[in-house]
Protein backbone atom coordinates (compact mmCIF):
# COMPACT_ATOMS: atom_id res chain seq x y z
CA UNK A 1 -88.95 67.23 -117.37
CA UNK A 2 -87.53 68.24 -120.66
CA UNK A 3 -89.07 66.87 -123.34
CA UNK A 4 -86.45 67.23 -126.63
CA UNK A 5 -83.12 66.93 -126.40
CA UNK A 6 -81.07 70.28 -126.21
CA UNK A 7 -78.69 70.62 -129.03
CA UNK A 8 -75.73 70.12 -126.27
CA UNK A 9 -77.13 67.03 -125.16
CA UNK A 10 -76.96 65.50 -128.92
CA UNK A 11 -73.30 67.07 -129.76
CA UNK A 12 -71.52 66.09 -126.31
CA UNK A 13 -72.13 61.75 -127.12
CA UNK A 14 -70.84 62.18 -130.23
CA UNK A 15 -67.92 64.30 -129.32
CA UNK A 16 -67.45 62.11 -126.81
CA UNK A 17 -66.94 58.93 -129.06
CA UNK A 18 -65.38 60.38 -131.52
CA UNK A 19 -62.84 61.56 -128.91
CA UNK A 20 -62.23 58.40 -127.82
CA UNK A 21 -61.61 57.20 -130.92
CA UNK A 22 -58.70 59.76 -130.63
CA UNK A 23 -57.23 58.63 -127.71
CA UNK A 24 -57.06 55.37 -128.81
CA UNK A 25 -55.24 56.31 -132.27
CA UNK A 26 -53.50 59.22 -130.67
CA UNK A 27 -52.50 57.71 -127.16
CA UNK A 28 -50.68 61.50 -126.22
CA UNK A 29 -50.76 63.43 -122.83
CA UNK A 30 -52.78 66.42 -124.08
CA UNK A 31 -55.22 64.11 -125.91
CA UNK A 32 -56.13 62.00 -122.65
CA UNK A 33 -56.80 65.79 -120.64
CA UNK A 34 -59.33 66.05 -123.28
CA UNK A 35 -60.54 62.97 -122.67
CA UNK A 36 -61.00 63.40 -119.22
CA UNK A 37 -62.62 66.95 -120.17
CA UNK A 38 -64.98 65.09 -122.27
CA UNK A 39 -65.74 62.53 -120.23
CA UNK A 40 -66.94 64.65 -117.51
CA UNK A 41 -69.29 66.44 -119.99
CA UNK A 42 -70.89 62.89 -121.08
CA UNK A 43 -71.94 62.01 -117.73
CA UNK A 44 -74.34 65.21 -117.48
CA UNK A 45 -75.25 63.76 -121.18
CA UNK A 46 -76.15 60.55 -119.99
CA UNK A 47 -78.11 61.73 -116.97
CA UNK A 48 -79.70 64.09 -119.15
CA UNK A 49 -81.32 61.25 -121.50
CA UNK A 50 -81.81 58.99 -118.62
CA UNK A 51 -84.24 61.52 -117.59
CA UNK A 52 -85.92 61.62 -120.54
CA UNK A 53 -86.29 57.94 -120.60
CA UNK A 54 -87.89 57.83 -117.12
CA UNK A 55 -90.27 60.13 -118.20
CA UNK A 56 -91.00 58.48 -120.72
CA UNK A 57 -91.86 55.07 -119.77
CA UNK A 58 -92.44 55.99 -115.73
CA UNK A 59 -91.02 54.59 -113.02
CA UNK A 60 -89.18 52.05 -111.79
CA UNK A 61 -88.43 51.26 -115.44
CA UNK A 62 -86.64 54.81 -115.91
CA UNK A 63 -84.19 54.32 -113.39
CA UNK A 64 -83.75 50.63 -114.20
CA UNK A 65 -82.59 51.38 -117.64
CA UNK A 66 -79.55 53.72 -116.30
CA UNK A 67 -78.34 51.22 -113.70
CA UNK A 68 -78.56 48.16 -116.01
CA UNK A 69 -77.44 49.86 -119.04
CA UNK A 70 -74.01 51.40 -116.92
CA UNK A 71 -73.69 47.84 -115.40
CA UNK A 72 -74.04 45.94 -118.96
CA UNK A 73 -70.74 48.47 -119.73
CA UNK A 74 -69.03 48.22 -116.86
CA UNK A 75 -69.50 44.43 -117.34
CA UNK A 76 -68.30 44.36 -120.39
CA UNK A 77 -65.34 46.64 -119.53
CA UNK A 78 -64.36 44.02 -116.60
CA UNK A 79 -64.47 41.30 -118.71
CA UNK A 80 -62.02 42.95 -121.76
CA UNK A 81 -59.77 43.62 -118.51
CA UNK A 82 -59.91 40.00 -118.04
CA UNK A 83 -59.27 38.33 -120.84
CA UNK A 84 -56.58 41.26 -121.38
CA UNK A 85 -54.61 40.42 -117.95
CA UNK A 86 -52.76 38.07 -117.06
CA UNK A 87 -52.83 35.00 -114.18
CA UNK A 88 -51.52 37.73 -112.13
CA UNK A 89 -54.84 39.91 -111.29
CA UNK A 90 -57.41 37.21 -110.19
CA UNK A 91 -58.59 39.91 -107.73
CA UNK A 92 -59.53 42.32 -110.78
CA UNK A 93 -63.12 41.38 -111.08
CA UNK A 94 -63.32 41.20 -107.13
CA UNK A 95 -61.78 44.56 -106.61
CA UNK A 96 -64.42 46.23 -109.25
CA UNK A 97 -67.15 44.85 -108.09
CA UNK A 98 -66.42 45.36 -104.01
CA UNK A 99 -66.37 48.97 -105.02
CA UNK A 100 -69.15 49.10 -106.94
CA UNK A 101 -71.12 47.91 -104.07
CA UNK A 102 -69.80 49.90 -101.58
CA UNK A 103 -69.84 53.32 -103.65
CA UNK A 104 -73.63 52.94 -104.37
CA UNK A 105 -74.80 51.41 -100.97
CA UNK A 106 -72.82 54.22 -99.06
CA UNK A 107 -71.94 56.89 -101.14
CA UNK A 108 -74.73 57.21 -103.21
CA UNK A 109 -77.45 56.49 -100.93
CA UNK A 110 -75.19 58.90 -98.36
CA UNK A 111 -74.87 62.13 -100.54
CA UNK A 112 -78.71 61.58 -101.37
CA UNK A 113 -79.82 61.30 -98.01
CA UNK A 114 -77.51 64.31 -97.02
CA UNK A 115 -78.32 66.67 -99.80
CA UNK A 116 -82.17 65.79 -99.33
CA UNK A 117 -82.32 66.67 -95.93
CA UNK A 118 -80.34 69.69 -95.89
CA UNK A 119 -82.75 70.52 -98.71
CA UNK A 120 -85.99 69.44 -97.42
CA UNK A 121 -85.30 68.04 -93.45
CA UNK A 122 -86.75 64.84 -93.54
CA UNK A 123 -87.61 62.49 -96.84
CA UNK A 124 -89.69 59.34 -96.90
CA UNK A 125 -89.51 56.56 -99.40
CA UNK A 126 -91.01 52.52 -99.33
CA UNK A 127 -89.58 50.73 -96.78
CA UNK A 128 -91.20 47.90 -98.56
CA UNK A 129 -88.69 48.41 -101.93
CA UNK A 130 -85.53 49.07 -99.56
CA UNK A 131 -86.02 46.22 -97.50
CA UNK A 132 -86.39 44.06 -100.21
CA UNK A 133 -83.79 45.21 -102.03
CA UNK A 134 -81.37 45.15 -98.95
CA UNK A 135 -82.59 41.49 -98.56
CA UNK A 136 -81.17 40.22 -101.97
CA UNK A 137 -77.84 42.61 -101.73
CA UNK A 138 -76.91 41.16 -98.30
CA UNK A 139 -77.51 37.27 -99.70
CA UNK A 140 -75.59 38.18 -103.04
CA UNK A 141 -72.51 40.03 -101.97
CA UNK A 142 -72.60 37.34 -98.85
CA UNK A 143 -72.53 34.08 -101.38
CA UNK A 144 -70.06 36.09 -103.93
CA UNK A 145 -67.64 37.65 -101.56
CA UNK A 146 -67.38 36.29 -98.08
CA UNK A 147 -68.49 33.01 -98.12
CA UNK A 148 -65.39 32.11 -100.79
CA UNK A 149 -62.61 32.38 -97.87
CA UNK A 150 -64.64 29.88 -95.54
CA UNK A 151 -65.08 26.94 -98.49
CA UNK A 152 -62.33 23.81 -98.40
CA UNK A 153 -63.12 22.95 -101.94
CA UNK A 154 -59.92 24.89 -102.98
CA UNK A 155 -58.15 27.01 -101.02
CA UNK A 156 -58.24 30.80 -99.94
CA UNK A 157 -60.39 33.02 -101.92
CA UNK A 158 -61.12 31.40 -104.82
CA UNK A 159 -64.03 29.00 -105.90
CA UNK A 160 -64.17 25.05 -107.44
CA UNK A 161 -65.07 25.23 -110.82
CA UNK A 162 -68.84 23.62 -109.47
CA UNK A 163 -68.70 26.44 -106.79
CA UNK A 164 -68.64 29.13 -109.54
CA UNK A 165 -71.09 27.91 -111.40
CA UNK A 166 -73.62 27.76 -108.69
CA UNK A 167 -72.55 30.92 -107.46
CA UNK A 168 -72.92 32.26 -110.56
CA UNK A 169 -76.16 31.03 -111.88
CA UNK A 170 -77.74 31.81 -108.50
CA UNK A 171 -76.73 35.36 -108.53
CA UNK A 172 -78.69 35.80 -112.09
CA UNK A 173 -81.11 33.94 -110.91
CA UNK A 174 -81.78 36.16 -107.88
CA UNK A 175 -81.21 38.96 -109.17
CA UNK A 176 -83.77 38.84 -112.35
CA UNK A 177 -86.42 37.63 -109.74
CA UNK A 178 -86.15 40.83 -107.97
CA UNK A 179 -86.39 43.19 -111.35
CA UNK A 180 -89.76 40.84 -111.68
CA UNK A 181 -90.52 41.75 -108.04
CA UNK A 182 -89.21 45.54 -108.79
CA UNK A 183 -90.99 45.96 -112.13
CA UNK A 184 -94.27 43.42 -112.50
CA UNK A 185 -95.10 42.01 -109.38
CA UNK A 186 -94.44 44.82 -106.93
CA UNK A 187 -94.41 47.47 -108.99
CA UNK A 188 -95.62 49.80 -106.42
CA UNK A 189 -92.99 49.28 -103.73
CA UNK A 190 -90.72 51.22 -105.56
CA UNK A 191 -92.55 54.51 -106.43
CA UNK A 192 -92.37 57.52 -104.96
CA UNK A 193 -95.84 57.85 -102.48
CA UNK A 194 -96.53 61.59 -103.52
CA UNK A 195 -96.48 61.56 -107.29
CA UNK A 196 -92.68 62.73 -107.40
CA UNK A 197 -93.81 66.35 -107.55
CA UNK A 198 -94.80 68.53 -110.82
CA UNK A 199 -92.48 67.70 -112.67
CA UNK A 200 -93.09 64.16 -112.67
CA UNK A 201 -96.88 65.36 -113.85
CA UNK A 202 -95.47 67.26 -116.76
CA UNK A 203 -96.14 66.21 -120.77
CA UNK A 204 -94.22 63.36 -121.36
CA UNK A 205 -91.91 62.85 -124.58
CA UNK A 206 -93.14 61.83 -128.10
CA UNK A 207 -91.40 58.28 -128.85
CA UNK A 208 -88.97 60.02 -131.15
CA UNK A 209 -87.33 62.19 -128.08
CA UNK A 210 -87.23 59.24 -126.34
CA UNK A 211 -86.12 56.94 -128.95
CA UNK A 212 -82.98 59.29 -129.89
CA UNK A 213 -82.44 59.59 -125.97
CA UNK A 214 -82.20 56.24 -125.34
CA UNK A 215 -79.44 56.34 -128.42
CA UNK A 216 -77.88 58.90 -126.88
CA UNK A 217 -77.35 57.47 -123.52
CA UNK A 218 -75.95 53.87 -124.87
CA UNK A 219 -73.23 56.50 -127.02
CA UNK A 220 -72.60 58.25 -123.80
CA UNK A 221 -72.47 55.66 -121.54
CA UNK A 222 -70.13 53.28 -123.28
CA UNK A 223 -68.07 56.46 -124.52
CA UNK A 224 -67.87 57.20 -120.38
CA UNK A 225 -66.58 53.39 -119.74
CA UNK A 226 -64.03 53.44 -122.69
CA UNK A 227 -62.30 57.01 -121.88
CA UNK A 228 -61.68 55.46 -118.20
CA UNK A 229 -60.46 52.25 -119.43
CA UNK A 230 -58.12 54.62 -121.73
CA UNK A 231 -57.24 56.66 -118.72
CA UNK A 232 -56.45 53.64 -116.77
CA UNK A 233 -53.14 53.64 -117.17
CA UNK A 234 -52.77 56.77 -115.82
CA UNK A 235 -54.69 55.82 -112.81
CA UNK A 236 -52.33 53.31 -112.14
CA UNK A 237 -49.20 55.16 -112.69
CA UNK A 238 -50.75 57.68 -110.16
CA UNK A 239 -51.65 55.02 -107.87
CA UNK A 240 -47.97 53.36 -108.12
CA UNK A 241 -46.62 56.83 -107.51
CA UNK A 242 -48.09 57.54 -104.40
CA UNK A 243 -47.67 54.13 -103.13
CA UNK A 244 -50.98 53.11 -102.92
CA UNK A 245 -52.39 49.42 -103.51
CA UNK A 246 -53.61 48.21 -106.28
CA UNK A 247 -57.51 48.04 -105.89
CA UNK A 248 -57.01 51.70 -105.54
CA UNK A 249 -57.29 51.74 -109.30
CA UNK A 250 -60.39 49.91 -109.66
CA UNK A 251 -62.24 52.05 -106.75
CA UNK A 252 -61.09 55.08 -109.33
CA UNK A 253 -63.12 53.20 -112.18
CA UNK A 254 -65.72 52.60 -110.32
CA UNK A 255 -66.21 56.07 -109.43
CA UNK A 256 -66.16 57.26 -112.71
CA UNK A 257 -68.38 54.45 -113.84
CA UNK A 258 -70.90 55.35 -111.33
CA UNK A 259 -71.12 58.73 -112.21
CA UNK A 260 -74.44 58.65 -114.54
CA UNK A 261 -76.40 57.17 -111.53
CA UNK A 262 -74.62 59.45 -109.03
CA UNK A 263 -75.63 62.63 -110.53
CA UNK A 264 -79.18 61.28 -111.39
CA UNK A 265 -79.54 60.05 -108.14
CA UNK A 266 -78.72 63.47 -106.30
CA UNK A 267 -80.79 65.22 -108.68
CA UNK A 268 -83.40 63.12 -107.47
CA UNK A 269 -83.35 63.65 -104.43
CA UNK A 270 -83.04 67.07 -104.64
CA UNK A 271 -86.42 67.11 -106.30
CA UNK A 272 -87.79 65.15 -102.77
CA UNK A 273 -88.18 62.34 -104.93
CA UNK A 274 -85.72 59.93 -102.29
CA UNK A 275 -87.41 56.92 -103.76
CA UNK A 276 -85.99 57.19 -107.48
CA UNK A 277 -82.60 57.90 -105.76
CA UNK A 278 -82.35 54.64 -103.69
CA UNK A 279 -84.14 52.40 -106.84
CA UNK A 280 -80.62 53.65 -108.55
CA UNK A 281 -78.75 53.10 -105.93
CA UNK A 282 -79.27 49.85 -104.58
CA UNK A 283 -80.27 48.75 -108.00
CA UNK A 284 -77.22 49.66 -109.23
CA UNK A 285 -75.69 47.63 -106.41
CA UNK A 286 -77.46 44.32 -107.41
CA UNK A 287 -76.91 44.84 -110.82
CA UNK A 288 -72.85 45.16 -109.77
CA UNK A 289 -73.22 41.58 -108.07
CA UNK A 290 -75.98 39.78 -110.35
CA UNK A 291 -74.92 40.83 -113.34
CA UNK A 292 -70.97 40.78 -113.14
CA UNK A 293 -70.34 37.31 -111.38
CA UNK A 294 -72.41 35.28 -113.83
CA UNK A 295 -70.32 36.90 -116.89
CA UNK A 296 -66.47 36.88 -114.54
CA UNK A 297 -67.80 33.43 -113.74
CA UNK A 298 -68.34 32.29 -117.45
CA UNK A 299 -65.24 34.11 -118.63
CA UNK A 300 -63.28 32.25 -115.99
CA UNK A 301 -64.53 28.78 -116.82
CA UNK A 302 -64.46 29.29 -120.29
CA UNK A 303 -60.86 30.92 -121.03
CA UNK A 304 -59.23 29.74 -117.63
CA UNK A 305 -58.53 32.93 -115.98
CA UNK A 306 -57.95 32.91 -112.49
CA UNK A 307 -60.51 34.92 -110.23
CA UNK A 308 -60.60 35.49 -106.52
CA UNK A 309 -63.49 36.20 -105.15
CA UNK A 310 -63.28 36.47 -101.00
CA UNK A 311 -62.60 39.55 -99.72
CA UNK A 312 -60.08 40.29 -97.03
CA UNK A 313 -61.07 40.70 -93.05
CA UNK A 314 -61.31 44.49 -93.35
CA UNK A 315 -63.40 44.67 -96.11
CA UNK A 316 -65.41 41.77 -94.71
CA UNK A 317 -66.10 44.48 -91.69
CA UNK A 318 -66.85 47.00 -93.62
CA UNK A 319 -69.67 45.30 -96.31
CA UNK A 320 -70.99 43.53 -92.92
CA UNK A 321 -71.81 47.28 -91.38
CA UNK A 322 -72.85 48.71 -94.13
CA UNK A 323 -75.69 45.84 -94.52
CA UNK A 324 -76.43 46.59 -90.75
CA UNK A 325 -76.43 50.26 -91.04
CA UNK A 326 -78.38 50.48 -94.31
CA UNK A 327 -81.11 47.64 -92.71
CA UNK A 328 -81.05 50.50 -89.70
CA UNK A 329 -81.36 53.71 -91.53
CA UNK A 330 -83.92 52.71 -94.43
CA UNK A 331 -85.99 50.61 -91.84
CA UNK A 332 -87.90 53.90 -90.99
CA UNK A 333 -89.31 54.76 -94.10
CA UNK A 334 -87.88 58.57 -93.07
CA UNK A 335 -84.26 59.84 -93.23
CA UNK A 336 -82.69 62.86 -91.89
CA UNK A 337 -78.77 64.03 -92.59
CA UNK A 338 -77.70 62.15 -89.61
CA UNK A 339 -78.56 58.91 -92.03
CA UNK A 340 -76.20 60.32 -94.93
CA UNK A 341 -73.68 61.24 -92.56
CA UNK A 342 -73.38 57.64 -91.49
CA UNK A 343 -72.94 56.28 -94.95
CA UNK A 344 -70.32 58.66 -96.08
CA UNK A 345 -68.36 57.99 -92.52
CA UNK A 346 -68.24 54.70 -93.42
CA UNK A 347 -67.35 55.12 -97.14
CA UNK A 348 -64.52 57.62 -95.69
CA UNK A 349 -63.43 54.53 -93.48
CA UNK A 350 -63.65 52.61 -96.81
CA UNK A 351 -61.57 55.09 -98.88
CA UNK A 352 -59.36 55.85 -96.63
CA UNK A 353 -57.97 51.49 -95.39
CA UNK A 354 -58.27 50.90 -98.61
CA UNK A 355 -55.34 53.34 -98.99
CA UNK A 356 -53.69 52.94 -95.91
CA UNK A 357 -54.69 49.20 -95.24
């Protein structure tokens, strides 16, 4: 693990801020390519102090920090959309967060278990960590996003003011108990068996290194968020011009959200360390559900913006297998690339309704 920052890793933040910056004062075509230039480079940035982080304080803290830090953003980012929109996107929040879930669950956890078994055959991680973080994921996206169409409090998708309140306060409420669970009372559920190889056993960083990482990676990370919110428009004019729906757009965000924890996640498991690549990934799924609801739900009650939370039938099916696939495939404690293949399939199915409903 590196232990200073590379001079690239301490310029690309900063361009990448100052750049958007730019883009906001400068809103012209050849500005937002840079942006999207940029952007690209900050996510290697990001990863890159992430890294240092974990190092730094071990795990499951290291890879806690990335996913909670890109969710407080992407939080924040869905909330400015709110209070930005009008009465009519109440699906907005719902849209952003169904993707979030479904990107991490399948195609995170998919291209790690596909790149680490091409790479090493077979992994093995805790099946005490997965299954207990499959437990709470399957109760919160259940509560927040299905259960919502089968309520006669108010009609179709949305929540009573009472309903969103519990919903909401539940969701935190679960979802801190399990970072307890994941970082104090369990601790050991979620480490990697083998000692994560040498590099894990390497020097770790002085507390400057990993002071001015974790500096870094909050410049990086919210410079990431803002260039896609400033690139947004784009993604829906693109989206609009090939006819495609409009929770297209927020699957696009999403994806660029995500991809700090994607990239850190495949490095992972590229290293054989399988374990740090599900803690981001299904971490970074809870932190989608726990963290956003509460704050959509507050934003809603407090400045009277319609949400919707139920999803529709089809994506009902589809979060509904991937909680039964992903209870089947990390039940083993052992994966192979028959494992990743099923995720991606069934982010492929995802992708591809969600486009062609």
């Amino acid at each position: 693990m590196t232990k200073t920052n590379p001079a690239w890793t301490s310029a690309v933040p900063a361009a990448a801020a100052a750049v958007l910056a730019l883009a906001v004062l400068v809103p012209l075509p050849a500005v937002r390519v840079l942006a999207g230039i940029v952007l690209m480079l900050a996510v290697f940035a990001a990863v890159h102090h992430a890294e240092v982080i974990a190092h730094k304080i071990g795990e499951p803290f290291g890879t806690l920090v990335l996913a909670v830090a890109v969710t407080v953003i992407e939080v924040a980012l869905i909330a400015s959309l709110m209070l930005s929109a009008g009465a009519e996107k109440p699906e907005l929040a719902r849209d952003t967060v169904l993707a979030a879930v479904m990107l991490a669950a399948n195609g995170i956890v998919g291209l790690c278990l596909l790149a680490g078994g091409v790479r090493h055959h077979e992994q093995g991680f805790q099946v005490r960590g997965a299954s207990a973080a499959l437990a709470v994921l399957a109760a919160l996206s259940v509560m927040t996003l299905v259960l919502p169409n089968h309520l006669i409090a108010t009609p179709g998708p949305t929540l009573a003011r009472s309903q969103l309140v519990f919903v909401g306060v539940v969701s935190l409420v679960l979802y801190l108990t399990f970072v307890f669970v994941q970082t104090v009372r369990h601790r050991d559920y979620f480490l990697v068996e083998d000692g994560g190889g040498d590099e894990t056993h390497a020097p770790p960083p002085s507390t400057g290194a990993a002071l001015a990482s974790l500096g870094l990676l909050l410049v990086a990370l919210v410079s990431v968020v803002g260039l896609a919110k400033v690139l947004s428009p784009d993604i829906e004019r693109a989206v609009a011009a090939a006819g495609a729906p409009v929770a297209v757009v927020g699957i696009v965000i999403s994806m660029v959200v995500l991809l700090p924890e994607s990239v850190a996640a495949l490095r992972a498991a590229r290293k054989n360390q399988l374990q740090n690549s599900l803690n981001l990934a299904l971490g970074s799924s809870l932190a989608s559900i726990g963290l956003t609801i509460p704050v959509i739900a507050a934003v809603s009650i407090g400045f009277g913006k319609p949400i919707a939370l139920g999803i529709s039938a089809k994506d009902t099916v589809l979060l509904a297998l991937t909680l039964l696939v992903s209870v089947i495939t990390l039940g083993t404690g052992r994966t192979t690339v028959l494992q990743g293949m099923v995720h991606l399939t069934i982010l492929a199915a995802y992708l591809f309704l969600s486009v062609v409903p």
